[in-house]
C-alpha atoms as a PDB file:
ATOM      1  CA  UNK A   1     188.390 -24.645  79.898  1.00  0.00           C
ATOM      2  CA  UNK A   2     190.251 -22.298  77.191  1.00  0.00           C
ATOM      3  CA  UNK A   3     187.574 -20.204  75.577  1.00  0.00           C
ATOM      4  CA  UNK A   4     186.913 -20.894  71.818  1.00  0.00           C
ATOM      5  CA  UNK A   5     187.690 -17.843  69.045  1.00  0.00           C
ATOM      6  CA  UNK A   6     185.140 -16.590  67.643  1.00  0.00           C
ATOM      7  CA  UNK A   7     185.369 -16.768  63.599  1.00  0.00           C
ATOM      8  CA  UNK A   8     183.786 -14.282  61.616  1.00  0.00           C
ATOM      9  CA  UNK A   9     180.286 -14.399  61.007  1.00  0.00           C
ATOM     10  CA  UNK A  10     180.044 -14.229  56.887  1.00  0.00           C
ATOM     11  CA  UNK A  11     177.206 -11.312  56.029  1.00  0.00           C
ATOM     12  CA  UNK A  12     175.445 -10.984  52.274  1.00  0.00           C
ATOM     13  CA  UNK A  13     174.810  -7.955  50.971  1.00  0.00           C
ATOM     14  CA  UNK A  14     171.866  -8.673  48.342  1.00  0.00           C
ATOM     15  CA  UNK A  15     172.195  -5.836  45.451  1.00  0.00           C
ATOM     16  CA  UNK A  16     169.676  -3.424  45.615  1.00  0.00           C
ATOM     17  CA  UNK A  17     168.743  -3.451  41.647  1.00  0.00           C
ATOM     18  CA  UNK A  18     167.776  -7.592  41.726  1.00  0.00           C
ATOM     19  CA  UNK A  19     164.479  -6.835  40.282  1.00  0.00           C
ATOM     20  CA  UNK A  20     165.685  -4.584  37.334  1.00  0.00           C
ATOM     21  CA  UNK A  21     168.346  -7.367  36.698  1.00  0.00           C
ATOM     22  CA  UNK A  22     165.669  -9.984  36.482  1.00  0.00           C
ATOM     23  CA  UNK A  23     163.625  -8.023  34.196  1.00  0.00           C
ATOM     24  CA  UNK A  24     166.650  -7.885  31.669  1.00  0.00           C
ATOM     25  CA  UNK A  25     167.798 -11.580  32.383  1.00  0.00           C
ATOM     26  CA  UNK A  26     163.732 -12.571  31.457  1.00  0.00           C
ATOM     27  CA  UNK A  27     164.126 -10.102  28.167  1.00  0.00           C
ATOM     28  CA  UNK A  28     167.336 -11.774  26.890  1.00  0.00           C
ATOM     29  CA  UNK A  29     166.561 -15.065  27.872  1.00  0.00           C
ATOM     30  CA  UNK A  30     163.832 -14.621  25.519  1.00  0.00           C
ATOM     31  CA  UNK A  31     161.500 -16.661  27.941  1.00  0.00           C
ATOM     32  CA  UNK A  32     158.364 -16.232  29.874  1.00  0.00           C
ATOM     33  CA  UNK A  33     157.931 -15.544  33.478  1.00  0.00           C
ATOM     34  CA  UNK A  34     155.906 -19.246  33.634  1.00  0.00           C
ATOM     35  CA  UNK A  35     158.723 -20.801  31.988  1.00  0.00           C
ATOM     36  CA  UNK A  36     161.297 -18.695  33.810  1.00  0.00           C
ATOM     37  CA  UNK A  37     159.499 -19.916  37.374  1.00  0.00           C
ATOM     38  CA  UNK A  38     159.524 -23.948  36.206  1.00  0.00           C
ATOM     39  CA  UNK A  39     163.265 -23.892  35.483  1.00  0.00           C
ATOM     40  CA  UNK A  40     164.343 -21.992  38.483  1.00  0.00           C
ATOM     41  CA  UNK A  41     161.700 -24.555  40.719  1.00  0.00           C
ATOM     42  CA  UNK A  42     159.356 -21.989  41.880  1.00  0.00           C
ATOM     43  CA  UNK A  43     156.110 -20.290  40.846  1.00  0.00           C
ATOM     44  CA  UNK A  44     155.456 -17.226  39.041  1.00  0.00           C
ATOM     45  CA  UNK A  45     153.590 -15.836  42.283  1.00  0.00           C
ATOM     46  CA  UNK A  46     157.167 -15.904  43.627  1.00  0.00           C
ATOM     47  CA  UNK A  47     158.570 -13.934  40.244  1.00  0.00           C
ATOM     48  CA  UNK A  48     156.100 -11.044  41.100  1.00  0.00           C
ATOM     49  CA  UNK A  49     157.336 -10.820  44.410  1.00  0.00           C
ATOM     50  CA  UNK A  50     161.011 -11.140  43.212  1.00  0.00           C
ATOM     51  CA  UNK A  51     160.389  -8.308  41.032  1.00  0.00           C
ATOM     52  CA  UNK A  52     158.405  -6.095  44.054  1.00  0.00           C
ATOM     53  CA  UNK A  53     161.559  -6.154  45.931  1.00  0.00           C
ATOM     54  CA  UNK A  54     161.307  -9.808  47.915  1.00  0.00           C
ATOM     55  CA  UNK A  55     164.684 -11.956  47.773  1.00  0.00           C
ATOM     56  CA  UNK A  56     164.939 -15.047  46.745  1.00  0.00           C
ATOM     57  CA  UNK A  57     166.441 -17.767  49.304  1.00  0.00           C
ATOM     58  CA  UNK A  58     170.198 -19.128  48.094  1.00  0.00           C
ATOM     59  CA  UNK A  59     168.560 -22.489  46.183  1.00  0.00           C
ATOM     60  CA  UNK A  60     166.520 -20.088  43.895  1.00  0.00           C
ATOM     61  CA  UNK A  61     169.878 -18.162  43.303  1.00  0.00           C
ATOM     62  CA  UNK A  62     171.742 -20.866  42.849  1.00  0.00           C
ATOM     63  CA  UNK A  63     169.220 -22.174  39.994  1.00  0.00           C
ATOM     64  CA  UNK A  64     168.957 -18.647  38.469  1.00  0.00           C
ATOM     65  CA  UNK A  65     173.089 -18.483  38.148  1.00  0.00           C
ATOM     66  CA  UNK A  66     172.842 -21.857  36.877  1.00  0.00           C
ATOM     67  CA  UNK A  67     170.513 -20.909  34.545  1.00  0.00           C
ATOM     68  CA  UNK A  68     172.386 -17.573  33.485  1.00  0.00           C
ATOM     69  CA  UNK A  69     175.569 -19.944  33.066  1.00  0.00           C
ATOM     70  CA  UNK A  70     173.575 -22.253  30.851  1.00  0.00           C
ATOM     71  CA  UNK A  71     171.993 -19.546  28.599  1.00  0.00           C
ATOM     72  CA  UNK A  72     175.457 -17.405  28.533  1.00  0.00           C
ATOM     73  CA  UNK A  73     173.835 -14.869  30.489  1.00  0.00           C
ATOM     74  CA  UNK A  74     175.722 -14.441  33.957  1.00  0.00           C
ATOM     75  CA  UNK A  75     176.719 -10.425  32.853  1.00  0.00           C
ATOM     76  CA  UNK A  76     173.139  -9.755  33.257  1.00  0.00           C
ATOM     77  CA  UNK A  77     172.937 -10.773  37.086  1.00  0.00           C
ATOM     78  CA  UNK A  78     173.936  -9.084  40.109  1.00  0.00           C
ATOM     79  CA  UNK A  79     176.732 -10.341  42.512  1.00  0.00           C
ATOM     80  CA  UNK A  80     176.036 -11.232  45.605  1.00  0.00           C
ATOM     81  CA  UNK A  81     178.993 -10.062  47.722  1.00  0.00           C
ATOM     82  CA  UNK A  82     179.466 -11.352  50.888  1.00  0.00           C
ATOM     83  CA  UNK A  83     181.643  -9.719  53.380  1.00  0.00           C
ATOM     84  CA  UNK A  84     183.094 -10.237  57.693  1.00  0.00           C
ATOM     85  CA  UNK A  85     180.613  -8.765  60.422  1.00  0.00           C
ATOM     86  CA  UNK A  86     181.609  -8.451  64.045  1.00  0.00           C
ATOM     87  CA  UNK A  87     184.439  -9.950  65.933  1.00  0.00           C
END
């Protein structure tokens, strides 16, 4: 039996300066970090540990840059850039 190619194995690189772009998204969205966690899904337990350095898994992203989108605010987040690793 033939062997099957490989394809590239998509890798995300998560920005390094999430928390500080959270901070300013919260500032300019002009709400709080309760209301911030109940329209992203989560708690704000989770915000703290967003803004210590923890990621957030690809739903909460996905409802932050919906969010951003909604409030006009997509300049003030990070991209997550995803790029090819290994063979």
């Amino acid at each position: 039996m033939p062997r099957r190619r490989r394809l590239p194995r998509e890798v995300h690189v998560f920005p390094e300066d999430f928390p500080r772009s959270l901070e300013r998204f919260k500032e300019a969205s002009g709400l709080t970090w309760t209301e911030l966690a109940r329209r992203l899904g989560t708690n704000s337990l989770t915000l703290r540990r967003w803004r210590g350095g923890t990621r957030p898994n690809a739903l909460h992203l996905l409802a932050l840059q919906e969010l951003a989108a909604s409030l006009e605010l997509t300049h003030l987040l990070p991209v997550v850039r995803g790029r090819h690793a290994g063979p």
